[in-house]
Protein backbone atom coordinates (compact mmCIF):
# COMPACT_ATOMS: atom_id res chain seq x y z
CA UNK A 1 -3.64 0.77 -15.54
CA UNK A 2 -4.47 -2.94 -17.44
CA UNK A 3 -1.84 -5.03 -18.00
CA UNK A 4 -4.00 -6.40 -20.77
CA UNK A 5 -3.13 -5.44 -24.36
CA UNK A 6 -5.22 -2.99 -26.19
CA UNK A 7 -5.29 -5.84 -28.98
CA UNK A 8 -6.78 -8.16 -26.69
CA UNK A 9 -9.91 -5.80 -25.78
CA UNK A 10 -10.82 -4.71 -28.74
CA UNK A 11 -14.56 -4.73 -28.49
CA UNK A 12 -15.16 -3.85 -25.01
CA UNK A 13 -17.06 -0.76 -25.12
CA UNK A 14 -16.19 1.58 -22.84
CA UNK A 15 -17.74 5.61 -23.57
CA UNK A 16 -21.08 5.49 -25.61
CA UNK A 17 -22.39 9.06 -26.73
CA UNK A 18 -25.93 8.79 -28.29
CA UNK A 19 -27.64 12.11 -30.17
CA UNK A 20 -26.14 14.74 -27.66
CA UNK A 21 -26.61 18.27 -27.51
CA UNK A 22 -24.87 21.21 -25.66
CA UNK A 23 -26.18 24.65 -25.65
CA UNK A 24 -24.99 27.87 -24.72
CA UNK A 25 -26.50 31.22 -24.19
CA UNK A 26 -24.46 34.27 -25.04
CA UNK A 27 -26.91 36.90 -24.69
CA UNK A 28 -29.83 36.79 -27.18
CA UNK A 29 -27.61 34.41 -29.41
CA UNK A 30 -27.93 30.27 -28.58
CA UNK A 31 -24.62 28.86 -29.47
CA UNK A 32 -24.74 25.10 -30.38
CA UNK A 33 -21.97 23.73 -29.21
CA UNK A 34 -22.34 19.88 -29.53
CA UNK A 35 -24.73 18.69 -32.34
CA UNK A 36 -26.20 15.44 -32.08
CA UNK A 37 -23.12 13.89 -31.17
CA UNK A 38 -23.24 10.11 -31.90
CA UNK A 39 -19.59 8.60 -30.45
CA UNK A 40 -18.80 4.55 -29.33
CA UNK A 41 -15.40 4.19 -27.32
CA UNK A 42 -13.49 0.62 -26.87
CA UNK A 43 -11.57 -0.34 -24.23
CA UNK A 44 -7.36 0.12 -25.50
CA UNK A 45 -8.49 3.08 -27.96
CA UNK A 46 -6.22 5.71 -28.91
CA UNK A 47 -8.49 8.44 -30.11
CA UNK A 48 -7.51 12.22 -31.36
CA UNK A 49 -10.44 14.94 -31.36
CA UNK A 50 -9.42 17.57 -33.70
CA UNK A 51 -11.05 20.64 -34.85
CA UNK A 52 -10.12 24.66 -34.62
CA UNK A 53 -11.17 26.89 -31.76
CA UNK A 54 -14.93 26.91 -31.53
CA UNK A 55 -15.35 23.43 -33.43
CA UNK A 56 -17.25 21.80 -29.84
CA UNK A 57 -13.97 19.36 -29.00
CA UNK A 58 -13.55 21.36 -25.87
CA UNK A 59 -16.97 20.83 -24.97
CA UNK A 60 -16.94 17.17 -25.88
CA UNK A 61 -14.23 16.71 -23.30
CA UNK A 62 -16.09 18.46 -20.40
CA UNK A 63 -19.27 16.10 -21.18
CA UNK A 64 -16.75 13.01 -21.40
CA UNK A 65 -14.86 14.00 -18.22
CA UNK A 66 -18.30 14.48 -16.39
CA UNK A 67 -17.22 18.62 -15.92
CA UNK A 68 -20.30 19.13 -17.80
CA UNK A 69 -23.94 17.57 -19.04
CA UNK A 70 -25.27 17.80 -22.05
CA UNK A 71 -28.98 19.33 -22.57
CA UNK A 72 -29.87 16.39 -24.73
CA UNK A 73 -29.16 12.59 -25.57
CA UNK A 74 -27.40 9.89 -23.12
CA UNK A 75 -23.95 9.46 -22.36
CA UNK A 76 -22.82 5.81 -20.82
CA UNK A 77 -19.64 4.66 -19.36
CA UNK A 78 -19.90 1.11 -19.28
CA UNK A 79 -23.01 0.77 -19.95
CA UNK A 80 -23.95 3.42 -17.39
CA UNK A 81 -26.38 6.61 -17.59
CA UNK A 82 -24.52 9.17 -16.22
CA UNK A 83 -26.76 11.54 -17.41
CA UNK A 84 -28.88 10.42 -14.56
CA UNK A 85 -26.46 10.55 -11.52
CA UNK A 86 -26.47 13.16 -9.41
CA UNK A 87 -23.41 15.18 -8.80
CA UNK A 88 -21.75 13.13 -5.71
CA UNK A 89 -22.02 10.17 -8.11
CA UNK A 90 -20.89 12.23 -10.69
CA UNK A 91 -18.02 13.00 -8.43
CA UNK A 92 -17.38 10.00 -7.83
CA UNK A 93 -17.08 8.70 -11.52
CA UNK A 94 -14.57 11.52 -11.95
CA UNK A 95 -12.70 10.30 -9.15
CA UNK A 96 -12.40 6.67 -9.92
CA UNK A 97 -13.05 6.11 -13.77
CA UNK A 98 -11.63 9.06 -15.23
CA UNK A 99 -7.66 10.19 -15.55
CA UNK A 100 -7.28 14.36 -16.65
CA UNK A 101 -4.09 15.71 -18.20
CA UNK A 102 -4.69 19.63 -18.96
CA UNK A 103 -3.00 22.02 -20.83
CA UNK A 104 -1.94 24.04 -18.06
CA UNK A 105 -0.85 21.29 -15.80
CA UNK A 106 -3.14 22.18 -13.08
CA UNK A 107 -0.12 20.93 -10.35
CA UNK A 108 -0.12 22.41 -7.31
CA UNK A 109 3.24 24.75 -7.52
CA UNK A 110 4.09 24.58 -3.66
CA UNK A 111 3.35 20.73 -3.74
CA UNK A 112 6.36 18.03 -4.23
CA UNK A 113 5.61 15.49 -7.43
CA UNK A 114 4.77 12.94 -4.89
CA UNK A 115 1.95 15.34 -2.93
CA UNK A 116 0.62 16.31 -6.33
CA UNK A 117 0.56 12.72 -7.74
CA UNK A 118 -1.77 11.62 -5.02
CA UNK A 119 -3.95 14.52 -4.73
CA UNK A 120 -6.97 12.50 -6.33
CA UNK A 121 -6.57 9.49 -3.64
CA UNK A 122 -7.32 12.12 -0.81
CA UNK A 123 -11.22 12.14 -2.54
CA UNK A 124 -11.26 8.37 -3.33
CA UNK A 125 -13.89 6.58 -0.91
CA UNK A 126 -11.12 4.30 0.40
CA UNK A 127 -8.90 7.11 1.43
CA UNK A 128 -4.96 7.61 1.35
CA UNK A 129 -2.95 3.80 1.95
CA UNK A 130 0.39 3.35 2.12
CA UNK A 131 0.17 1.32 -0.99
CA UNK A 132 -0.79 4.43 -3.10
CA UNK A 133 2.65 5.90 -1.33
CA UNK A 134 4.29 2.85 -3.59
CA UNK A 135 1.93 3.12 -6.52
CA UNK A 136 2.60 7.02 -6.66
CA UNK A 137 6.56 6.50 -6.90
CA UNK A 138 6.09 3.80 -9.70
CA UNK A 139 4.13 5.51 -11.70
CA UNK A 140 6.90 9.02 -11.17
CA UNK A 141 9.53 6.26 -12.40
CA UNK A 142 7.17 5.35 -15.34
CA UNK A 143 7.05 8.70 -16.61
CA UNK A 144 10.50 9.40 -15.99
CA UNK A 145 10.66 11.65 -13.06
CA UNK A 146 11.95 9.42 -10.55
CA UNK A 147 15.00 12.05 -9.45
CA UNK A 148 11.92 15.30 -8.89
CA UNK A 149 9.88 12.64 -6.40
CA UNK A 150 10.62 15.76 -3.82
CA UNK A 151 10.89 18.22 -5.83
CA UNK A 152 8.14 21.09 -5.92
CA UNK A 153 5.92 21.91 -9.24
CA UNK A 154 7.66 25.70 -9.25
CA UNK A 155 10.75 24.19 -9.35
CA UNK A 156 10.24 21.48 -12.62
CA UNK A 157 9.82 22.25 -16.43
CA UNK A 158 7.15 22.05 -18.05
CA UNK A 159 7.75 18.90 -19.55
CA UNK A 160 8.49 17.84 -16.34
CA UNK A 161 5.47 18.99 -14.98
CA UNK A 162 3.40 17.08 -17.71
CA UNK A 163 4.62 14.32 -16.98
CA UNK A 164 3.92 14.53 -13.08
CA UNK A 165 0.32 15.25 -14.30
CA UNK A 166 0.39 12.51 -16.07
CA UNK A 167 1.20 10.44 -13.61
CA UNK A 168 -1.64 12.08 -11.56
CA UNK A 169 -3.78 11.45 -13.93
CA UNK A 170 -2.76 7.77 -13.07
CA UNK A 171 -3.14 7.17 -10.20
CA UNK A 172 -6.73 5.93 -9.71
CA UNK A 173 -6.22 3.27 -12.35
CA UNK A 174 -8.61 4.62 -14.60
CA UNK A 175 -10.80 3.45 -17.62
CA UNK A 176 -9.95 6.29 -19.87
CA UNK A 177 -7.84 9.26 -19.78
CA UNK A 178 -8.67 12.42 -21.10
CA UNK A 179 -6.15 14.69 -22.32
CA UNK A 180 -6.68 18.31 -23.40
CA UNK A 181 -4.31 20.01 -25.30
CA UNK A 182 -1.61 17.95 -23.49
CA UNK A 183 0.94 19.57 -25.82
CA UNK A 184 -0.25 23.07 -25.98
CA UNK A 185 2.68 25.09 -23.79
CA UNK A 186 5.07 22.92 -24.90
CA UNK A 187 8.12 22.72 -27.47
CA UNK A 188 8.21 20.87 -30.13
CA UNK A 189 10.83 18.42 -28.27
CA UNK A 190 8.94 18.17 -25.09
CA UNK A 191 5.53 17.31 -26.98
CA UNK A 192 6.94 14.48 -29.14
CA UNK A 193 8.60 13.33 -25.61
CA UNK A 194 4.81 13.36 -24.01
CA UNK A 195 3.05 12.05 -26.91
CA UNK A 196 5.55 9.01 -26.70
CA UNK A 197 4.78 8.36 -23.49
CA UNK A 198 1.18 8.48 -23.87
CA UNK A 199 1.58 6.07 -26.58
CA UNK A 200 3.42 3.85 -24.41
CA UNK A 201 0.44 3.46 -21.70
CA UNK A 202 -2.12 3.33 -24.86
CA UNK A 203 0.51 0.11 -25.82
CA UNK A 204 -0.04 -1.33 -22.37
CA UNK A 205 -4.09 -1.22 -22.41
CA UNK A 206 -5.05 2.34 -21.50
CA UNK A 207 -7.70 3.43 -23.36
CA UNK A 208 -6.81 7.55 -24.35
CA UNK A 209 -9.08 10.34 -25.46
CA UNK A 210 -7.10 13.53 -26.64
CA UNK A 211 -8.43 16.82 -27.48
CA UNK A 212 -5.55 18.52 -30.32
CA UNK A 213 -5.98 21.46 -32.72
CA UNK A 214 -2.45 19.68 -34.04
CA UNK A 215 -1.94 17.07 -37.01
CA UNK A 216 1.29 16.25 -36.12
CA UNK A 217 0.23 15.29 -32.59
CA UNK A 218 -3.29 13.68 -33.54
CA UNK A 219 -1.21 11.74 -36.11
CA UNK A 220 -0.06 9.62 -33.44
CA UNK A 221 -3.21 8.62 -32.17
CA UNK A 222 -4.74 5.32 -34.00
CA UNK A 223 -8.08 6.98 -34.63
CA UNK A 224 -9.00 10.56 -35.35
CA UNK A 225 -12.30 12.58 -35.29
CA UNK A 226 -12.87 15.59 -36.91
CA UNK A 227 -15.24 18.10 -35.68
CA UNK A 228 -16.71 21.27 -37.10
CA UNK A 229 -19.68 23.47 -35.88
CA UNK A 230 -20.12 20.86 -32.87
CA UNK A 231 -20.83 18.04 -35.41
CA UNK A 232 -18.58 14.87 -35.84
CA UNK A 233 -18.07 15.53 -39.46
CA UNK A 234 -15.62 12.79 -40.27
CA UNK A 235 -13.15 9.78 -38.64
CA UNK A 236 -10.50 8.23 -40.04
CA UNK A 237 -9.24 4.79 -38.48
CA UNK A 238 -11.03 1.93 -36.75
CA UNK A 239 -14.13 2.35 -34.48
């Protein structure tokens, strides 16, 4: 993560969507998921994707996290194409650039918070170093889970395991962090405690892209897009 303020990069552009389309085929119907989907990202952005089930903010993830390619348009990551990497670079940019926080966790239950919190250095091209050991139990006191280091997924909250994945999510240093439904199996207690924290590494430079069906939580967010019938149909706050 950037020590750098988000107020001191505020025109580094860092995700750049241009005209892009996502189909899907459901039998003899063609669903349209994304639209023509126009989209400029800065480095130290807080952004909220809202929209109800259906509205393509699912499917604007996927494309953004590289779990998916659009049909049509380009889609750069600092000034990249990866619409024209294969999938090992692909991989890679998934790997290295990009930080995921699901709904569901996605920990490994018979894995400590430590194993779990490093399970993306085991694919990194430089390997596992005793460094990321040290980097892996900063980041666990960051979030606030310093006492569960040991402690198995099965045996934590799920609070508790948000915030592990969180720290996952971590651990790579990445550009942006994508967050889906981050909140969604959570009280109302536990998801102001996560939001907090998400605003916290947003405070210290990490740029944040969050996918919420919620007001309250895309409230927090500095900048909020609205989507409907896989269309960006309006934003509110600073591009």
């Amino acid at each position: 993560m950037s020590n750098e303020s988000a107020a001191a990069r505020p025109n580094v552009r860092v995700i750049s969507l241009k005209q892009i389309c996502r189909t899907y085929q459901v039998g003899d119907q063609t669903i349209r998921a994304l639209d023509h989907v126009d989209l400029d990202i800065s480095a130290g952005e807080f952004v909220a994707v809202m929209g109800r089930s259906g509205s393509g903010k699912s499917t604007l993830l996927n494309i953004l996290g590289c779990m998916d390619r659009p049909d049509e348009g380009t889609y750069c990551i600092d000034d990249e194409n990866v619409g024209a990497m294969d999938d090992d670079s692909l991989s890679m940019i998934r790997n290295r650039r990009l930080g995921f926080v699901f709904q569901s966790f996605h920990l490994l239950p018979r894995k400590t918070s430590l194993e779990n919190v490093l399970l993306p250095r085991r694919y990194h091209q430089d390997g596992m170093r005793q460094i990321d050991h040290e980097r892996a139990i900063s980041l666990l006191r960051q979030v606030g889970m310093e006492d569960r280091v040991h402690h198995k997924s099965n045996e934590l909250s799920g609070g508790q395991r948000q915030r592990v994945a969180v720290a996952r999510a971590l651990i790579n240093e990445p550009r942006v962090v994508l967050a889906d439904e981050p909140t969604g199996n959570l009280d109302s207690k536990t998801s102001d405690d996560i939001i907090r924290l998400l605003l916290e590494l947003n405070r210290d430079g990490q740029t944040i892209v969050m996918a919420t069906h919620e007001t309250e939580i895309a409230n927090f967010a500095r900048r909020q897009i609205f989507m409907q019938d896989g269309r960006i149909t309006s934003e509110v706050g600073h591009a």
